[in-house]
C-alpha atoms as a PDB file:
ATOM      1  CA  UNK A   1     146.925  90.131 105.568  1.00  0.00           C
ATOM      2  CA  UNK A   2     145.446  92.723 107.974  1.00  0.00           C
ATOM      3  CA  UNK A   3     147.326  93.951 111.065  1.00  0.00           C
ATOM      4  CA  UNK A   4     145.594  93.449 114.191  1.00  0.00           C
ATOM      5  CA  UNK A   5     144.670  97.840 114.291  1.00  0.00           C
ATOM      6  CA  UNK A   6     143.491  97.670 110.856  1.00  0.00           C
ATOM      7  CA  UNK A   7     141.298  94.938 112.158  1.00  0.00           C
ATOM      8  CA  UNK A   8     140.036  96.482 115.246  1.00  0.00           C
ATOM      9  CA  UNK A   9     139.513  99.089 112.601  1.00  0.00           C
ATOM     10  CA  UNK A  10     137.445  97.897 110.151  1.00  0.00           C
ATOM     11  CA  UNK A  11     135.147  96.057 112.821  1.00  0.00           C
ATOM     12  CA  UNK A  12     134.336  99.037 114.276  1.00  0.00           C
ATOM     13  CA  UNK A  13     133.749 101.008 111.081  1.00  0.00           C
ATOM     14  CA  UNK A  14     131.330  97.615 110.558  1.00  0.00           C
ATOM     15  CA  UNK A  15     129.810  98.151 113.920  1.00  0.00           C
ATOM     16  CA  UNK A  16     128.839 101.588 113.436  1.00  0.00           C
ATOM     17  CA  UNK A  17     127.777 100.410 109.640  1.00  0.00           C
ATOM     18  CA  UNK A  18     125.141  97.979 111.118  1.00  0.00           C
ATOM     19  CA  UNK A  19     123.868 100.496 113.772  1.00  0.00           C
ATOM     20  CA  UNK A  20     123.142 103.310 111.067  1.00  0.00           C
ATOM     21  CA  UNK A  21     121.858 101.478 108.293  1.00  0.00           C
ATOM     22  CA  UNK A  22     120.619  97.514 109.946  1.00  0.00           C
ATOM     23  CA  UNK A  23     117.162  98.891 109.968  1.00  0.00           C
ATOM     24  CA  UNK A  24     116.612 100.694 107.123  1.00  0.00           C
ATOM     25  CA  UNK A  25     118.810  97.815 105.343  1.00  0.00           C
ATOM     26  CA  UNK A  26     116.306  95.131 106.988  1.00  0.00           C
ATOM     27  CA  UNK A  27     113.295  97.333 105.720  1.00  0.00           C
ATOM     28  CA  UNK A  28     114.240  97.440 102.291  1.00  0.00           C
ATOM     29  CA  UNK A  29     114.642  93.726 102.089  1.00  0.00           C
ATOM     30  CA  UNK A  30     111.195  93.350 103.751  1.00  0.00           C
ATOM     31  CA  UNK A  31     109.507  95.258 100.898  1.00  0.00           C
ATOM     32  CA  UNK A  32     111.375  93.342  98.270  1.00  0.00           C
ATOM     33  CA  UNK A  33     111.065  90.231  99.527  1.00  0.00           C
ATOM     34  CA  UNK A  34     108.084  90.180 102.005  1.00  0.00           C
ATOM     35  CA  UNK A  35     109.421  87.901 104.577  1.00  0.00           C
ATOM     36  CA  UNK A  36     110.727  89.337 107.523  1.00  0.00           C
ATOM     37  CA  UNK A  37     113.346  86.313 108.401  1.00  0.00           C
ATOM     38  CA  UNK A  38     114.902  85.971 104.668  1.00  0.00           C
ATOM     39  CA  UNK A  39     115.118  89.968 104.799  1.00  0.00           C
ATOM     40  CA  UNK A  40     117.149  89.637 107.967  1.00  0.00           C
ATOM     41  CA  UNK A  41     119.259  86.577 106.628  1.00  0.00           C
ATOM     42  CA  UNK A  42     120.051  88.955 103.371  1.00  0.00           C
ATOM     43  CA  UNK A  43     121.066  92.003 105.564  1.00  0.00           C
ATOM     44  CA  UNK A  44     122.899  89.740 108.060  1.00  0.00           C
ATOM     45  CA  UNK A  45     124.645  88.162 104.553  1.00  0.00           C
ATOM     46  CA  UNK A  46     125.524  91.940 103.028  1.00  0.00           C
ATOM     47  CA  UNK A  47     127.119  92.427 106.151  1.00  0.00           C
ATOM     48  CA  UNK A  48     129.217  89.443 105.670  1.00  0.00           C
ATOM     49  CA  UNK A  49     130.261  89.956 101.882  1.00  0.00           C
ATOM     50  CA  UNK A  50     131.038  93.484 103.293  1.00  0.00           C
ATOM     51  CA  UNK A  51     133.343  91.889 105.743  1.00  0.00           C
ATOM     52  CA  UNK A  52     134.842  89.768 103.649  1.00  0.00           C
ATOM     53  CA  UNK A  53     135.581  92.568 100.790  1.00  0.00           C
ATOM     54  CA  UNK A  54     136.927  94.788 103.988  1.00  0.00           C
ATOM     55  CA  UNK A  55     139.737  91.910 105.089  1.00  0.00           C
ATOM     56  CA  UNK A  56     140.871  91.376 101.519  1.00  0.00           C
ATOM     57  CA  UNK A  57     141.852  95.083 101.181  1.00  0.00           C
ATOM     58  CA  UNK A  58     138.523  96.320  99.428  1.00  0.00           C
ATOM     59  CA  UNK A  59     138.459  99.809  99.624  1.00  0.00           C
ATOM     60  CA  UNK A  60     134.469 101.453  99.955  1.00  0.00           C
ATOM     61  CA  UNK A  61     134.240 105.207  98.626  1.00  0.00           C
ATOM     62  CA  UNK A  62     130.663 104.913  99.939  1.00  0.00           C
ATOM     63  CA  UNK A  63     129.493 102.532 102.388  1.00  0.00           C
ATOM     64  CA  UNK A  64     125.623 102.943 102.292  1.00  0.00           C
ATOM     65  CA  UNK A  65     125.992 102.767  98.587  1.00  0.00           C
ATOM     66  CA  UNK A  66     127.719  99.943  98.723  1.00  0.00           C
ATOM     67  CA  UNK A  67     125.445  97.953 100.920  1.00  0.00           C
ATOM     68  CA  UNK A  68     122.529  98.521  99.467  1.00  0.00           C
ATOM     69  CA  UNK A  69     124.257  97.448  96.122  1.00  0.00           C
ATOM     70  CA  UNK A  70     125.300  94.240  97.693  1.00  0.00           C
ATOM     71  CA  UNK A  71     121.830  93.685  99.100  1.00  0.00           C
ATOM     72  CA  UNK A  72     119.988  94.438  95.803  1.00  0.00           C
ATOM     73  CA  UNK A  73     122.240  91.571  94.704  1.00  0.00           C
ATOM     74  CA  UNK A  74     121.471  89.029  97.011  1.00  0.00           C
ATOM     75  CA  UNK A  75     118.248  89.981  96.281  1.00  0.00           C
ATOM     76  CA  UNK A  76     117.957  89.242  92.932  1.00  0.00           C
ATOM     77  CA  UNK A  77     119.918  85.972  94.043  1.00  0.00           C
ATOM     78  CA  UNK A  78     116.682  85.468  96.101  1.00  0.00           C
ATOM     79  CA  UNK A  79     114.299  85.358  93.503  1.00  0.00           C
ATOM     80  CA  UNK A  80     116.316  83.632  90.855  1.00  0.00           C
ATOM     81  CA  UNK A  81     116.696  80.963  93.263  1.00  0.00           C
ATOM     82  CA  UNK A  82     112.865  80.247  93.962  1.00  0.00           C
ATOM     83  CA  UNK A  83     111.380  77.827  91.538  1.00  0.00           C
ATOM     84  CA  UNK A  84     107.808  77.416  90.738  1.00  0.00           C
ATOM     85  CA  UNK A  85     106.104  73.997  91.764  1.00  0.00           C
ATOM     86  CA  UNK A  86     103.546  72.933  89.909  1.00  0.00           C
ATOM     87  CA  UNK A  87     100.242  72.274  92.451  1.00  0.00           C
ATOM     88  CA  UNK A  88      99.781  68.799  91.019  1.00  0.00           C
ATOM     89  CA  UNK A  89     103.808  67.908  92.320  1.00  0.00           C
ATOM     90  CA  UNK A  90     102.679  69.708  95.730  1.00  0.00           C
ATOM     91  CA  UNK A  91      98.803  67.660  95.731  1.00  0.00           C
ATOM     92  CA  UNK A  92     101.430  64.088  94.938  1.00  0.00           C
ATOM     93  CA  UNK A  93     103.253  64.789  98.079  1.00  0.00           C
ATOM     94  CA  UNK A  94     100.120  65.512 100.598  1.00  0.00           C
ATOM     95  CA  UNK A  95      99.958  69.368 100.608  1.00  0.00           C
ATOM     96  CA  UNK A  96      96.167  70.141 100.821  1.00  0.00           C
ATOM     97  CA  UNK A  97      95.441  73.760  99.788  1.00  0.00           C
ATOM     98  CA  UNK A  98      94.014  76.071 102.872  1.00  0.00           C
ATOM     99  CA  UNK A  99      91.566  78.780 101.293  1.00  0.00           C
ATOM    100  CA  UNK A 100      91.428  80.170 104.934  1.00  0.00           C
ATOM    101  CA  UNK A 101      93.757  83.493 104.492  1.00  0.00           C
ATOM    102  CA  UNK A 102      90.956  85.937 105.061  1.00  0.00           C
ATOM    103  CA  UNK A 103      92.423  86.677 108.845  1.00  0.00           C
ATOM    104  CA  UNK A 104      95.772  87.977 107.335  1.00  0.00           C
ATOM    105  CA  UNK A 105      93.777  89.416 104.529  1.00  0.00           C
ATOM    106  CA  UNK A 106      91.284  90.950 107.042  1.00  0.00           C
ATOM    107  CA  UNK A 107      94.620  92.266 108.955  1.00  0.00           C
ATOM    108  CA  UNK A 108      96.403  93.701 106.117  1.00  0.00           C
ATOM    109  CA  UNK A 109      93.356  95.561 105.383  1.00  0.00           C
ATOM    110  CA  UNK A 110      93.184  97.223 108.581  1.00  0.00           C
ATOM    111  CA  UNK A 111      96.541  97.968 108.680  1.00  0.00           C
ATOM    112  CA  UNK A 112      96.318 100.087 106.088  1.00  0.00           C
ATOM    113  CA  UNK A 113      93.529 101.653 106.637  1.00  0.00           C
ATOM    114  CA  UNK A 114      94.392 102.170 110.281  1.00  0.00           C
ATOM    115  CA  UNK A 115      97.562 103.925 108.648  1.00  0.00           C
ATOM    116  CA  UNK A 116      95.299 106.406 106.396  1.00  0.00           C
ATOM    117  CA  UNK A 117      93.470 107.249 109.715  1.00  0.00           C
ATOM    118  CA  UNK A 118      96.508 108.755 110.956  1.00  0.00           C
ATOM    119  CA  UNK A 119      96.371 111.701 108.363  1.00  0.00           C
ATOM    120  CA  UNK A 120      92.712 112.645 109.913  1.00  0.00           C
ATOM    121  CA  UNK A 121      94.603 113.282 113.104  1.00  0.00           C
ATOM    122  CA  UNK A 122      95.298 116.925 114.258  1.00  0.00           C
ATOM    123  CA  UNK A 123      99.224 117.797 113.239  1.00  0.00           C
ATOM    124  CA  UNK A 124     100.338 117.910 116.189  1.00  0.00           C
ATOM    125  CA  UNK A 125      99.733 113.992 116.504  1.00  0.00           C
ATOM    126  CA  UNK A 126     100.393 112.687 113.249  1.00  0.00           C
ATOM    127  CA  UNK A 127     103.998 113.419 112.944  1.00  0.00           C
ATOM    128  CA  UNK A 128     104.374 111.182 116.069  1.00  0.00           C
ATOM    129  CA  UNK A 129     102.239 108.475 115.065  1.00  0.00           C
ATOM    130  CA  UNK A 130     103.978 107.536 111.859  1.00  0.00           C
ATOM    131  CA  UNK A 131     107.642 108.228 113.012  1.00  0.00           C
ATOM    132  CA  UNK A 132     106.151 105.169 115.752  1.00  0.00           C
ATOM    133  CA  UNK A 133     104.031 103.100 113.765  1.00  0.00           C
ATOM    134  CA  UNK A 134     105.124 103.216 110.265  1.00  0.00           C
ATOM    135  CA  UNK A 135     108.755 104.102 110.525  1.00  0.00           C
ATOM    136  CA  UNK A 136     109.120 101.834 114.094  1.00  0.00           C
ATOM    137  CA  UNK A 137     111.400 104.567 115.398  1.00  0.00           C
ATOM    138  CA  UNK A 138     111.926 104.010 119.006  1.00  0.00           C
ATOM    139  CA  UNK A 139     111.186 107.286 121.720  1.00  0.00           C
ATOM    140  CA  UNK A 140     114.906 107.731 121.760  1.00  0.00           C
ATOM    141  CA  UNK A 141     114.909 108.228 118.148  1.00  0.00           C
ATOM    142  CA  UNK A 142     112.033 110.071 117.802  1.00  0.00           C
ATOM    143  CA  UNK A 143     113.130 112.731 120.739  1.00  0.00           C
ATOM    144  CA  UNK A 144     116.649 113.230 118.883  1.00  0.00           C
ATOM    145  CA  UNK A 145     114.508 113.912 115.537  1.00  0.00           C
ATOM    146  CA  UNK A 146     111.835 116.335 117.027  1.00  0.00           C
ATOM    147  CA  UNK A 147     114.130 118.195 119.784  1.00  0.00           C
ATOM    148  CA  UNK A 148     111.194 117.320 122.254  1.00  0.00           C
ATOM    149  CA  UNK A 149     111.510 115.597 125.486  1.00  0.00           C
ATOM    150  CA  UNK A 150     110.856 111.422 125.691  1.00  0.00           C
ATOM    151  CA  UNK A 151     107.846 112.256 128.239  1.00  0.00           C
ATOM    152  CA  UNK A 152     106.310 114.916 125.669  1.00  0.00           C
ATOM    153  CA  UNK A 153     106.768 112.080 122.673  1.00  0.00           C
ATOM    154  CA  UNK A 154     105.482 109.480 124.885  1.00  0.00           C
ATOM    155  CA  UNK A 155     102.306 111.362 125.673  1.00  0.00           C
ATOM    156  CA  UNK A 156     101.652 112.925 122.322  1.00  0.00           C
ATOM    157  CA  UNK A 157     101.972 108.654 120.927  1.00  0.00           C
ATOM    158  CA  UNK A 158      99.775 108.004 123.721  1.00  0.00           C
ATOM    159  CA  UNK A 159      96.925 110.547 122.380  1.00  0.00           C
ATOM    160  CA  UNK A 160      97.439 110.260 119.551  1.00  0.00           C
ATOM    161  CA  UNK A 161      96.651 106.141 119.743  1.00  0.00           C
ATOM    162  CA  UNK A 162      93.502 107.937 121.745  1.00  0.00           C
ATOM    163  CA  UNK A 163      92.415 109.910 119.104  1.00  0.00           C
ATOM    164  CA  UNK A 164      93.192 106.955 116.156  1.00  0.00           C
ATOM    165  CA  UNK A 165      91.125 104.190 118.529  1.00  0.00           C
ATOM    166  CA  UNK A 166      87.994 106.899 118.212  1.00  0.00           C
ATOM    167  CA  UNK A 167      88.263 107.780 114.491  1.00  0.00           C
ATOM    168  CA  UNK A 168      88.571 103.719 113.872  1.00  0.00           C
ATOM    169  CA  UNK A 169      85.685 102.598 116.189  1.00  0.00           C
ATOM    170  CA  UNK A 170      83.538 105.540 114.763  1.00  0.00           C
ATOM    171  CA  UNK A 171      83.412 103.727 111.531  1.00  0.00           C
ATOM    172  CA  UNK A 172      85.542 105.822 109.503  1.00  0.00           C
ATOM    173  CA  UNK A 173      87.136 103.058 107.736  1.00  0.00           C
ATOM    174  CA  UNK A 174      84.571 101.701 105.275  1.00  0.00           C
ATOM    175  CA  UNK A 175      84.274  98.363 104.028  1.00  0.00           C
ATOM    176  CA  UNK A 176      85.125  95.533 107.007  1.00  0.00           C
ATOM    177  CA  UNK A 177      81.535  94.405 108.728  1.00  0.00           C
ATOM    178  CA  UNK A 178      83.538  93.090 111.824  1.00  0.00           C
ATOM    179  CA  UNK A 179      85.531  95.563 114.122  1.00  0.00           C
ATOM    180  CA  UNK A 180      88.213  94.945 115.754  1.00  0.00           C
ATOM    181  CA  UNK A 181      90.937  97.140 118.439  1.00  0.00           C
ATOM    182  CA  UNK A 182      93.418  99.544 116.844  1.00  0.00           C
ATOM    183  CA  UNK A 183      96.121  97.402 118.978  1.00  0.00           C
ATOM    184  CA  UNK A 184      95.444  94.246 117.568  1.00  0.00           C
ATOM    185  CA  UNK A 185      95.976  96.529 113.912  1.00  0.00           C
ATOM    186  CA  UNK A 186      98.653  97.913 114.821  1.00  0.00           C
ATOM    187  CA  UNK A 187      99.935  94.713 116.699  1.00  0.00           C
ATOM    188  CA  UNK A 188     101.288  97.803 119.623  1.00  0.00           C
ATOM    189  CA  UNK A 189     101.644  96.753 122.753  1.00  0.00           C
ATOM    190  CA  UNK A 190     102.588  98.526 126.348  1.00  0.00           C
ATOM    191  CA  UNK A 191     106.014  98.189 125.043  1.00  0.00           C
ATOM    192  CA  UNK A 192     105.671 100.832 123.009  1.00  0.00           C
ATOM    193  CA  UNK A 193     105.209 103.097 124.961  1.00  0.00           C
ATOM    194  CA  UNK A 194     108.159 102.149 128.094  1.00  0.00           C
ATOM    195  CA  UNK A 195     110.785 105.054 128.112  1.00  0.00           C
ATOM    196  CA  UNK A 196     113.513 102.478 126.965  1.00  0.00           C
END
């Protein structure tokens, strides 16, 4: 049984767990899994095993460690716990087959190309750009990394974005016949760019 300090404690070690490694933790489970909301319910579950090995007296050398070995578990939970239906079972029950995916695949494509773009910017840019767009760090985060002001960040995101929406609409990504904006690839809105 825990005292009531060793449990005001070991919440706040938790606390401070979540805020340094929820994102990264909810990243990882995004590439493994590829669904945002079962990534979230498996960090939101590592957090609870880690609870719940905390209050019995568990003892963590290493906490990142130790989450991420707890999440690659429920991980591998994940996947053992899907099971394959045959299309005949799902065609019995009424699911009719859509063969209309080429949006997302259209999307996807872009995205990534869209991300390549960014390594045709000038330096100064680029740096910004993917600490935004790829690693989603906010303008806070971003001003504590570089040492520059959140103004100087905001406007070098903001020309950056420039300088990407005229490399994309110059046709510098091959392949896709129909164009569309670098903010519907990017799915950015004004948001992004609010000082927070």
């Amino acid at each position: 049984m825990m005292t009531p300090k060793q449990e005001v404690q070991r919440k706040a070690i938790l606390v401070m767990t979540h805020h340094d490694y929820g994102r990264a933790l909810n990243t990882h489970a995004f590439f493994k899994i590829h669904d945002h909301t079962v990534g979230e319910d498996l960090v939101q579950d590592t957090f609870i095993k880690t609870w719940i090995y905390l209050v019995r007296g568990g003892k963590i050398d290493t906490m990142k460690a130790f989450l991420y070995h707890v999440l690659n578990n429920l991980i591998v939970d994940e996947y053992r716990k899907r099971k394959t239906t045959s299309l005949d079972v799902l065609l019995e029950k009424g699911f009719e087959p859509s063969a209309d995916d080429s949006g997302r695949l259209v999307n996807i494509l872009d995205g990534k190309a869209a991300v390549l773009l960014i390594q045709r910017l000038p330096a100064k840019y680029q740096k910004v750009m993917q600490m935004r767009y790829v690693q989603d760090l906010s303008l806070k985060e971003m001003t504590f990394i570089t040492g520059q002001t959140r103004n100087a960040i905001a406007v070098q995101a903001h020309r950056g974005l420039e300088k990407l929406k005229l490399l994309y609409n110059a046709g510098e990504v091959g392949g896709v016949n129909e164009r569309r904006s670098i903010e519907n690839v990017f799915n950015f809105s004004k948001k992004k760019f609010d000082l927070e």
